[in-house]
PDB file of N, CA and C in Angstrom:
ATOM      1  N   UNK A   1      90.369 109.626  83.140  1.00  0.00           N
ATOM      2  CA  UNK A   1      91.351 109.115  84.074  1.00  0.00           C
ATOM      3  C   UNK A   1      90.984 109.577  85.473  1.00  0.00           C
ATOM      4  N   UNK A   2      91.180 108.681  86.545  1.00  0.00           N
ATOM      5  CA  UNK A   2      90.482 108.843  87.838  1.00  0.00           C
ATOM      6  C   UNK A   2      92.051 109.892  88.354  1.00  0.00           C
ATOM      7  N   UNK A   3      91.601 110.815  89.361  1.00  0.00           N
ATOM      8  CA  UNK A   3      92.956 112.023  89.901  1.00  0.00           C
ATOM      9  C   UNK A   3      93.425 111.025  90.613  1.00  0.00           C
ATOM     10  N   UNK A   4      94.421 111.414  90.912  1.00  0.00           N
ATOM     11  CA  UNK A   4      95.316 110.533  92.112  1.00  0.00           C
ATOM     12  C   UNK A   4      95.353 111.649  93.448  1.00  0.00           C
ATOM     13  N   UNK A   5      95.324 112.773  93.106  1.00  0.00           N
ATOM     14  CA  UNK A   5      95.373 114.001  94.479  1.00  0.00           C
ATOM     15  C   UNK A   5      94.194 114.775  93.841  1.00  0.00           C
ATOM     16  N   UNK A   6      93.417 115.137  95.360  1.00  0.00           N
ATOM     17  CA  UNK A   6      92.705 116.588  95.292  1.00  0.00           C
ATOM     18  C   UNK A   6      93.561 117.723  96.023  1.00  0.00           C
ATOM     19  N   UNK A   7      93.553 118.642  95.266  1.00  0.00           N
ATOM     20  CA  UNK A   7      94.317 120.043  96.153  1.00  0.00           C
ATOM     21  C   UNK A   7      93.066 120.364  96.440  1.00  0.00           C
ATOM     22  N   UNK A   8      93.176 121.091  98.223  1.00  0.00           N
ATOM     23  CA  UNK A   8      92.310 121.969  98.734  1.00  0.00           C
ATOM     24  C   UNK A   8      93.479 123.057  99.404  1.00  0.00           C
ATOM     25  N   UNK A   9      92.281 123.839  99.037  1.00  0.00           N
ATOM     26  CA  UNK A   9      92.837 125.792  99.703  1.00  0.00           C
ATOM     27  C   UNK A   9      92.294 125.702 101.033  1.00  0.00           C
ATOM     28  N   UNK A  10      92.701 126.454 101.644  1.00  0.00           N
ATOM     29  CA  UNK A  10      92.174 126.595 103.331  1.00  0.00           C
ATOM     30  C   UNK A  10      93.152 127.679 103.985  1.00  0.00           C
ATOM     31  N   UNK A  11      92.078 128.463 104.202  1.00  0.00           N
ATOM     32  CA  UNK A  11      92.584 129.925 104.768  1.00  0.00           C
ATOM     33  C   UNK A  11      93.150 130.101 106.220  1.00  0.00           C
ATOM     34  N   UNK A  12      94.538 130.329 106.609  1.00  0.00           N
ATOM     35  CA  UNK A  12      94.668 130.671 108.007  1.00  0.00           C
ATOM     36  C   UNK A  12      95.687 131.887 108.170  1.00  0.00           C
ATOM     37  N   UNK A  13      94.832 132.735 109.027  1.00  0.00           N
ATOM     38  CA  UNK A  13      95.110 133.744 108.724  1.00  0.00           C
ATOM     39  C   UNK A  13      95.349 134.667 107.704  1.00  0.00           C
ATOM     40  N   UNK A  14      94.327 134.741 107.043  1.00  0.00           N
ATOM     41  CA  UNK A  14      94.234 135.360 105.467  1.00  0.00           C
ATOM     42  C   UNK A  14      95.249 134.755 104.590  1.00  0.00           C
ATOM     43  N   UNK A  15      96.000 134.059 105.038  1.00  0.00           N
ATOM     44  CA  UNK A  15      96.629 133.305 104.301  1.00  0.00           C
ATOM     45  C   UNK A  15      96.388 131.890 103.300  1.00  0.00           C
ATOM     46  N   UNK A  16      96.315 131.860 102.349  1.00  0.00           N
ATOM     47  CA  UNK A  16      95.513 130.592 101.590  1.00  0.00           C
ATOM     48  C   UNK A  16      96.892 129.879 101.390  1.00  0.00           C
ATOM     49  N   UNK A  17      96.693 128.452 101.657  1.00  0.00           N
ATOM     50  CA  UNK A  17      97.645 127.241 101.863  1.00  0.00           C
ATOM     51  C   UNK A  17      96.875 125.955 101.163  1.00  0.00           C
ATOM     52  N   UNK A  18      97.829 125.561 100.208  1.00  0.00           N
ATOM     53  CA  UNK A  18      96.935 124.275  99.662  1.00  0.00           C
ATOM     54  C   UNK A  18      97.830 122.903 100.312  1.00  0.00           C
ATOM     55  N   UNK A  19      96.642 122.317 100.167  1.00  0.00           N
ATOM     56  CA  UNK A  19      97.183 120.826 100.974  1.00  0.00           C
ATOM     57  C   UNK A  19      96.734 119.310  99.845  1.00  0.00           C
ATOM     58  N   UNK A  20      97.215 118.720  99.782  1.00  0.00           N
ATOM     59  CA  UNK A  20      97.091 117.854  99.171  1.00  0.00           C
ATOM     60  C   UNK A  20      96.217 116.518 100.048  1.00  0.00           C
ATOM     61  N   UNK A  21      94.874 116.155  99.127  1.00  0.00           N
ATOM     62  CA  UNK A  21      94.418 114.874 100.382  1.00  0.00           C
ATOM     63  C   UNK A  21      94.493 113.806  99.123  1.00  0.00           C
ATOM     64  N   UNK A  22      94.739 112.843  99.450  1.00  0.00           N
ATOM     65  CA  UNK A  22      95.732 111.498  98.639  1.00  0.00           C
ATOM     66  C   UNK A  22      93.938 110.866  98.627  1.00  0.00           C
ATOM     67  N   UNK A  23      93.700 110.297  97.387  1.00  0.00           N
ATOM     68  CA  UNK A  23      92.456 109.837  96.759  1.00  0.00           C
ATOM     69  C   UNK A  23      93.346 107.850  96.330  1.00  0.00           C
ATOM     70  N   UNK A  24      92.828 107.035  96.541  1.00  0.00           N
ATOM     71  CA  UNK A  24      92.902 106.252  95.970  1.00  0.00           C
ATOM     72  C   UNK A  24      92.941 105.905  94.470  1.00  0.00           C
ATOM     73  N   UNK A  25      93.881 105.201  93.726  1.00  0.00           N
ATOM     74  CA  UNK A  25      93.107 104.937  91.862  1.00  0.00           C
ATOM     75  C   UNK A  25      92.990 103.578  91.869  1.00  0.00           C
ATOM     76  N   UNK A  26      92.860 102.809  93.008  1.00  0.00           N
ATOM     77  CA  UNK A  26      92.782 101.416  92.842  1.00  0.00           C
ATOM     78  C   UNK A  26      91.336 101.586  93.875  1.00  0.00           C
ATOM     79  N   UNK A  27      90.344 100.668  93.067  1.00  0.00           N
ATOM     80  CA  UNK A  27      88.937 101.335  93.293  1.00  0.00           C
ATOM     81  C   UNK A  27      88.297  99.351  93.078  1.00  0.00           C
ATOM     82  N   UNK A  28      87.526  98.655  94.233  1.00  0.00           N
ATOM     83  CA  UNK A  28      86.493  97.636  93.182  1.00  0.00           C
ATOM     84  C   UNK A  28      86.079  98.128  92.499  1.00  0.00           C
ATOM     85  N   UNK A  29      85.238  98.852  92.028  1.00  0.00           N
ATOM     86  CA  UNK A  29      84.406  99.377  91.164  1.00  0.00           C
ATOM     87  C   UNK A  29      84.952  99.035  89.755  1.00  0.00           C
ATOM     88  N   UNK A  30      86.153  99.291  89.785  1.00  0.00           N
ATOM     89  CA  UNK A  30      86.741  99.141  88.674  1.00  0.00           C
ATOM     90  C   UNK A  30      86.905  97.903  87.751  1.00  0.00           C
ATOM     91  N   UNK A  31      86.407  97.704  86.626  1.00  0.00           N
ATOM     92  CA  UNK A  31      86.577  96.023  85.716  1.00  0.00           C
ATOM     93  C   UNK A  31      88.330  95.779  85.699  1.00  0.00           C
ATOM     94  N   UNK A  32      88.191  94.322  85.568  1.00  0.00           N
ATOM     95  CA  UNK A  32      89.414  93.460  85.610  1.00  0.00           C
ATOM     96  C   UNK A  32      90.576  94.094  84.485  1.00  0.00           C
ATOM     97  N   UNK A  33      89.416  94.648  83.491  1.00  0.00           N
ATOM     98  CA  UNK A  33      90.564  95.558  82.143  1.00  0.00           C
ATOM     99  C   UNK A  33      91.299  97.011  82.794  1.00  0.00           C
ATOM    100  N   UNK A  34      90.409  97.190  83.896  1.00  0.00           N
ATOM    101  CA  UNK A  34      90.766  98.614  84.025  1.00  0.00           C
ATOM    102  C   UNK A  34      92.092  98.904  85.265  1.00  0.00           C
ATOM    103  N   UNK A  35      91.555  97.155  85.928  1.00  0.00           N
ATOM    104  CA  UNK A  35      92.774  96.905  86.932  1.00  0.00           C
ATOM    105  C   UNK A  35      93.686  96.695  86.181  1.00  0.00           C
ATOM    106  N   UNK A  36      93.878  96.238  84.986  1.00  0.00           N
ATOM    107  CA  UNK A  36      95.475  95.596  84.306  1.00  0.00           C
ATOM    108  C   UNK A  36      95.828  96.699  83.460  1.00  0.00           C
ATOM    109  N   UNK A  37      95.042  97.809  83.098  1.00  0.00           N
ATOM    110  CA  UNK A  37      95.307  98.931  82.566  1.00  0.00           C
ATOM    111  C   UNK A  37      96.191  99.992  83.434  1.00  0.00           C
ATOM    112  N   UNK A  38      95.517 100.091  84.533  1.00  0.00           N
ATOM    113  CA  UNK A  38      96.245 100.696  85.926  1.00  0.00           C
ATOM    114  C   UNK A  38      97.130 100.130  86.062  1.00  0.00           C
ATOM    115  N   UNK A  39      97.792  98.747  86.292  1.00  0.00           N
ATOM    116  CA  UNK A  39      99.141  97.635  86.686  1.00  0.00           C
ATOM    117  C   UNK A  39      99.756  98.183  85.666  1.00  0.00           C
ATOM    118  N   UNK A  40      99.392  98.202  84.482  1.00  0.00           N
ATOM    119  CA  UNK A  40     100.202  98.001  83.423  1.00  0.00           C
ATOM    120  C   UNK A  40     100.685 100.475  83.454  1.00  0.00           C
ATOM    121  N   UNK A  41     100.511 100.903  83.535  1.00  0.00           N
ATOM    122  CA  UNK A  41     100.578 102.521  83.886  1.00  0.00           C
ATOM    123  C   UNK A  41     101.484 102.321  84.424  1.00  0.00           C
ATOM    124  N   UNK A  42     100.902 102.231  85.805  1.00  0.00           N
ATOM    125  CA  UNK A  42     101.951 101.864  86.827  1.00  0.00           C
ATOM    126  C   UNK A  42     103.371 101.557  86.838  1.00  0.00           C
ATOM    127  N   UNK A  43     103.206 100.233  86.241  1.00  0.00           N
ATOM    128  CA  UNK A  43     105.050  99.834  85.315  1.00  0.00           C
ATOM    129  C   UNK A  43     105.285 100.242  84.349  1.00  0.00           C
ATOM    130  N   UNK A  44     104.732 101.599  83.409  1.00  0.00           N
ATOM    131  CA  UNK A  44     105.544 102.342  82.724  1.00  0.00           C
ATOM    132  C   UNK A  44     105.428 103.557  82.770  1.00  0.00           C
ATOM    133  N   UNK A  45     105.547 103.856  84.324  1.00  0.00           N
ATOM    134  CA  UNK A  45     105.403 105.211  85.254  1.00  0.00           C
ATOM    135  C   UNK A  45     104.888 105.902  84.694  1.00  0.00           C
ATOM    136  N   UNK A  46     103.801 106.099  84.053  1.00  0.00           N
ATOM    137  CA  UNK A  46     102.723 106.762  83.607  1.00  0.00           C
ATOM    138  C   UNK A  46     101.995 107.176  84.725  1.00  0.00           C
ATOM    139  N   UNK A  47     101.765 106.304  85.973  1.00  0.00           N
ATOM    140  CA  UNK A  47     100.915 106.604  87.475  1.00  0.00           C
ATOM    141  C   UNK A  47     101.731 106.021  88.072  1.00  0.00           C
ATOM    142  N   UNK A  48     101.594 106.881  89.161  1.00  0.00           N
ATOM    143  CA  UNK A  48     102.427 106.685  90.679  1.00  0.00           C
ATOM    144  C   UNK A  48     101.364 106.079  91.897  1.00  0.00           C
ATOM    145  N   UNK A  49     101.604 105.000  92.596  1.00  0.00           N
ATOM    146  CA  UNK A  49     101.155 104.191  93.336  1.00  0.00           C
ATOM    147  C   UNK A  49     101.828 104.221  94.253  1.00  0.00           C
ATOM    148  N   UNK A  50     101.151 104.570  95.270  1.00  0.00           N
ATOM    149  CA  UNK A  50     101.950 103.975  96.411  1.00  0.00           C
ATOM    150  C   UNK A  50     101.911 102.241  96.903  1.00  0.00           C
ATOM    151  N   UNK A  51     102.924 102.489  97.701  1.00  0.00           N
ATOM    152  CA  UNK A  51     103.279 100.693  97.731  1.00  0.00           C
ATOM    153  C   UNK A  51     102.021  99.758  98.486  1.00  0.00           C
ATOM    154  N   UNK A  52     101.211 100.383  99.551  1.00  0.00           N
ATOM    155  CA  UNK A  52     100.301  99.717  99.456  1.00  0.00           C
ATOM    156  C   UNK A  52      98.687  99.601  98.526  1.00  0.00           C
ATOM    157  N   UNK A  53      98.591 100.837  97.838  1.00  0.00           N
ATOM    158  CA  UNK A  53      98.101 100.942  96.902  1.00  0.00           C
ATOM    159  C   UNK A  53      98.058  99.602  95.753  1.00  0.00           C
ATOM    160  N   UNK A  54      99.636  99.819  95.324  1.00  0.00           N
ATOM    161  CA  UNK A  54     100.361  98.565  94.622  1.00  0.00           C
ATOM    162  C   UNK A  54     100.016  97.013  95.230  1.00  0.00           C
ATOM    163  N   UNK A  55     100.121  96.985  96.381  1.00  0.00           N
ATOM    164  CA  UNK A  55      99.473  95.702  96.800  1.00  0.00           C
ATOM    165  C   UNK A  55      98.392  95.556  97.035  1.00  0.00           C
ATOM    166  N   UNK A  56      97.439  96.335  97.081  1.00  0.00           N
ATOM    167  CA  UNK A  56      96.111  95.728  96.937  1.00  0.00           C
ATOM    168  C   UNK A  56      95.567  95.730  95.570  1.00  0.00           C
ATOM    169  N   UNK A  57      95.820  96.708  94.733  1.00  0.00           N
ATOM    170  CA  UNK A  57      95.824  95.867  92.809  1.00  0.00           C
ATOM    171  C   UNK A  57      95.859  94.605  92.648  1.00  0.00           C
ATOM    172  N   UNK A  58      97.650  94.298  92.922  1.00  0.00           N
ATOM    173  CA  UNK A  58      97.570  92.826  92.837  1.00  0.00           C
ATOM    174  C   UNK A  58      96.360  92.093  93.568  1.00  0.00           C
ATOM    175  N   UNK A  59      96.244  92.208  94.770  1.00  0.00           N
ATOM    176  CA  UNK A  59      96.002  91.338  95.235  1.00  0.00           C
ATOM    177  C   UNK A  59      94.314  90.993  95.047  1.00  0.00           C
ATOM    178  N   UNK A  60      94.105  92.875  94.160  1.00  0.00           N
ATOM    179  CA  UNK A  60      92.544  92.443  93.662  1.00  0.00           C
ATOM    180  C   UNK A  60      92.727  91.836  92.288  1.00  0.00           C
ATOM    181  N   UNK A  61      93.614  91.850  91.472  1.00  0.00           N
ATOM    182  CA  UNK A  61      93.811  91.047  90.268  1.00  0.00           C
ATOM    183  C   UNK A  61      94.031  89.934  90.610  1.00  0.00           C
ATOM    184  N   UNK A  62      94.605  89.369  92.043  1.00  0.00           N
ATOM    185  CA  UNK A  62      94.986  87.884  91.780  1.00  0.00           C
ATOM    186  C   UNK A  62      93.202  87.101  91.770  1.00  0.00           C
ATOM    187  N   UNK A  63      92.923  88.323  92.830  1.00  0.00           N
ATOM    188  CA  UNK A  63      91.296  87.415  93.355  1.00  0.00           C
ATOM    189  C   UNK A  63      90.329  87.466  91.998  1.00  0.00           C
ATOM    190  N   UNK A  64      90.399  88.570  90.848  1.00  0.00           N
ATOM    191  CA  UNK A  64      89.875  88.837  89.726  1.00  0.00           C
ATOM    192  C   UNK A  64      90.204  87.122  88.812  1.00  0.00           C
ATOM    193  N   UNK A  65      90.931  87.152  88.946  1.00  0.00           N
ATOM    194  CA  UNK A  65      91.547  86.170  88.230  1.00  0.00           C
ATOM    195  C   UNK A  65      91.109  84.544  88.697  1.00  0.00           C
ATOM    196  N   UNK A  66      91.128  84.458  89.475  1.00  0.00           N
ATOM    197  CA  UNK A  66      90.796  83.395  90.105  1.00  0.00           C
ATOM    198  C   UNK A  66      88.773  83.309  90.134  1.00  0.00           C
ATOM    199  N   UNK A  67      88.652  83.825  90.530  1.00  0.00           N
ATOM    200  CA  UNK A  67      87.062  84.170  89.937  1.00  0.00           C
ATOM    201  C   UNK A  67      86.610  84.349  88.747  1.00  0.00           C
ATOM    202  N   UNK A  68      87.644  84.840  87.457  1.00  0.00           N
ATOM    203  CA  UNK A  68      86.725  85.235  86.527  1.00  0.00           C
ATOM    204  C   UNK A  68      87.624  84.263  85.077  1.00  0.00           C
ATOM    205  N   UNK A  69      88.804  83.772  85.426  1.00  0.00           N
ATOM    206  CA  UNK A  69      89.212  82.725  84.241  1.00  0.00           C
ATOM    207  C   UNK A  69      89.455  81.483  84.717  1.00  0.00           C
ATOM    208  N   UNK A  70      89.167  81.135  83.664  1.00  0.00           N
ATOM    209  CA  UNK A  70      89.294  79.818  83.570  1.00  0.00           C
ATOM    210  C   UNK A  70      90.355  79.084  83.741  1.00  0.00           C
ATOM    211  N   UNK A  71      90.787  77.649  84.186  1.00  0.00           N
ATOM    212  CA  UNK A  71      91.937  77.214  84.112  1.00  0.00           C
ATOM    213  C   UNK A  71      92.931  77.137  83.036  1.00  0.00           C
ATOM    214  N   UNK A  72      94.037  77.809  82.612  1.00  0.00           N
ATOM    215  CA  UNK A  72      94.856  77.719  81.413  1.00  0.00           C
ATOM    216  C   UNK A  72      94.441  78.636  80.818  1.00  0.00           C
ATOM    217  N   UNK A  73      93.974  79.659  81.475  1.00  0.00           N
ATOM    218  CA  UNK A  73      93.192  81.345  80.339  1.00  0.00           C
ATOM    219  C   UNK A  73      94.203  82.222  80.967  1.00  0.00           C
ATOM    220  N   UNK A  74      94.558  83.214  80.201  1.00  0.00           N
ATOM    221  CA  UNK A  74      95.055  84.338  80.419  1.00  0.00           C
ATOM    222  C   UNK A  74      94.455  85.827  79.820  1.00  0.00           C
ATOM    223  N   UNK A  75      94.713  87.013  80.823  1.00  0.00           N
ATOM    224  CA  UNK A  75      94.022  88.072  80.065  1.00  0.00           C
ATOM    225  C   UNK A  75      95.284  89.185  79.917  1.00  0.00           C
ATOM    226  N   UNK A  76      95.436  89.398  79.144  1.00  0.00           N
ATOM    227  CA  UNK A  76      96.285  90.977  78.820  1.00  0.00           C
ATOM    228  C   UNK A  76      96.275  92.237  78.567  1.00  0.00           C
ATOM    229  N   UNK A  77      97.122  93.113  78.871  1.00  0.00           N
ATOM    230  CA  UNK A  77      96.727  94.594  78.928  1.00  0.00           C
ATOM    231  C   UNK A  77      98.194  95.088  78.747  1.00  0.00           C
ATOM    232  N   UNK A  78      98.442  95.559  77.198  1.00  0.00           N
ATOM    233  CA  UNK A  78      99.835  96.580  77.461  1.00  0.00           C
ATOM    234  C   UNK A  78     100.810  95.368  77.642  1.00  0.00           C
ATOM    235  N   UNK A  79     101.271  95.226  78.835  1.00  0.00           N
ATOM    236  CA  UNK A  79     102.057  94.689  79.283  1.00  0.00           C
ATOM    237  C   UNK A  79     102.383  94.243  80.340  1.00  0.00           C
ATOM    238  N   UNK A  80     100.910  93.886  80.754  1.00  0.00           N
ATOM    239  CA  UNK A  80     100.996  92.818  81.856  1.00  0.00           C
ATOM    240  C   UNK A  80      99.814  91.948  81.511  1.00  0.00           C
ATOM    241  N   UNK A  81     100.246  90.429  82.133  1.00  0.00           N
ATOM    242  CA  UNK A  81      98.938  89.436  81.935  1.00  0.00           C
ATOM    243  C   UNK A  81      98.646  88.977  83.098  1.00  0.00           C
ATOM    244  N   UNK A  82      97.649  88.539  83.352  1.00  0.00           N
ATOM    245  CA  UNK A  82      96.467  87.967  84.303  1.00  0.00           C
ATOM    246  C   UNK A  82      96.508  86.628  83.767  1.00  0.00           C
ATOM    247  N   UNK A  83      97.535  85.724  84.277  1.00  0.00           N
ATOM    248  CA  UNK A  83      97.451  83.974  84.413  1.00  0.00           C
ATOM    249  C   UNK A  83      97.172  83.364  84.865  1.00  0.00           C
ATOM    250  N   UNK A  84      95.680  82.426  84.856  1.00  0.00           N
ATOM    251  CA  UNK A  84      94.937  81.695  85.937  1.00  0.00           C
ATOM    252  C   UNK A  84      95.587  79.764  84.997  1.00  0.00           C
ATOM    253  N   UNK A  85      96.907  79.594  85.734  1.00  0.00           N
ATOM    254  CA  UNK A  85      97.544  78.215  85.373  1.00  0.00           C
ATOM    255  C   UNK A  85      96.244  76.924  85.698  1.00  0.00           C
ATOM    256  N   UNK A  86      96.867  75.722  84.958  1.00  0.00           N
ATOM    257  CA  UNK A  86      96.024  74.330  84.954  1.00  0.00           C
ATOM    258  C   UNK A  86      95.635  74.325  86.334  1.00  0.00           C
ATOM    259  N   UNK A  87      96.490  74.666  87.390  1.00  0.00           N
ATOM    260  CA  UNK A  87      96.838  74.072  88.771  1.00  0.00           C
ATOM    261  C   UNK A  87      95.862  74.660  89.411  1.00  0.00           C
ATOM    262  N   UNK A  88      95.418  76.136  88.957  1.00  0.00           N
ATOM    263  CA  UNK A  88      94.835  77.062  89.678  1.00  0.00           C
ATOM    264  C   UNK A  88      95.600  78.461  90.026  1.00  0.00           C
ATOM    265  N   UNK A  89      96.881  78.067  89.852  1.00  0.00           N
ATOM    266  CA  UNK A  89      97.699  79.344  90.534  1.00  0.00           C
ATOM    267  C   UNK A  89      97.070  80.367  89.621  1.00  0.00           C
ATOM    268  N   UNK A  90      97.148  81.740  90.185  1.00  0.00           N
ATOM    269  CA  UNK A  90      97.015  83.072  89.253  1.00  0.00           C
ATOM    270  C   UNK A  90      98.082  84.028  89.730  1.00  0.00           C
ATOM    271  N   UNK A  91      98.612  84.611  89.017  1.00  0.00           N
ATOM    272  CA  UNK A  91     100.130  85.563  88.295  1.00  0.00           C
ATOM    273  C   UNK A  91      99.514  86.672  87.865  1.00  0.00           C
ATOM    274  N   UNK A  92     100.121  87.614  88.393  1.00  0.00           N
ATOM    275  CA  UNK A  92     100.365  89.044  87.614  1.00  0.00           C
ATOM    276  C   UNK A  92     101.763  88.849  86.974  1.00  0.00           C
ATOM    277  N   UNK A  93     101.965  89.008  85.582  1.00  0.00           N
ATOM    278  CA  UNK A  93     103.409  89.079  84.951  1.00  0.00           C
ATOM    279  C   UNK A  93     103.154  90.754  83.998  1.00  0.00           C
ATOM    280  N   UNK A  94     104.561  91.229  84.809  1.00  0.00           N
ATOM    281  CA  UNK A  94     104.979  92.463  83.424  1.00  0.00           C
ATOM    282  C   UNK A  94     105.950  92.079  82.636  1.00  0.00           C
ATOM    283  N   UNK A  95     105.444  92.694  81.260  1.00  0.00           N
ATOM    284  CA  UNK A  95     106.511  92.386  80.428  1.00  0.00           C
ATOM    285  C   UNK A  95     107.591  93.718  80.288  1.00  0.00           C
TER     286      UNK A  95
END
């Protein structure tokens, strides 16, 4: 599982203070299963996303989708599907 935070220590005044630096988990790199695996976490707060985080998922699943199925194909994960309709439209749906 990819971290969502790195803690770093950093000394001031002999004092050690950890700080949190915020890492992305929505990554291209990542396959279309691993984006609907993450969506699908996500909506059963298993991982915490922030809201623009959350919109660029979608908005790399809508483009996943549209590139990689076919018209009238759908892909699923858990509990969300990837719907590329007759028309062309593509849907993220949670169940």
């Amino acid at each position: 599982m990819i971290c969502a935070r790195l803690l770093t220590t950093s000394f001031n005044n002999g004092c050690a203070r950890l700080s949190e630096a915020n890492m992305s988990l929505v990554d291209p790199k990542l396959t279309t299963t691993e984006l609907l695996k993450l969506a699908a976490d996500h909506h059963q707060k298993k991982v915490e996303l922030t809201e623009e985080e959350r919109r660029l998922l979608i908005a790399m699943l809508k483009e996943r989708g549209q590139d990689e199925l076919d018209y009238g194909q759908e892909m699923e994960v858990n509990s969300v599907r990837l719907v590329k309709r007759v028309n062309g439209a593509v849907g993220v749906y949670f169940s």
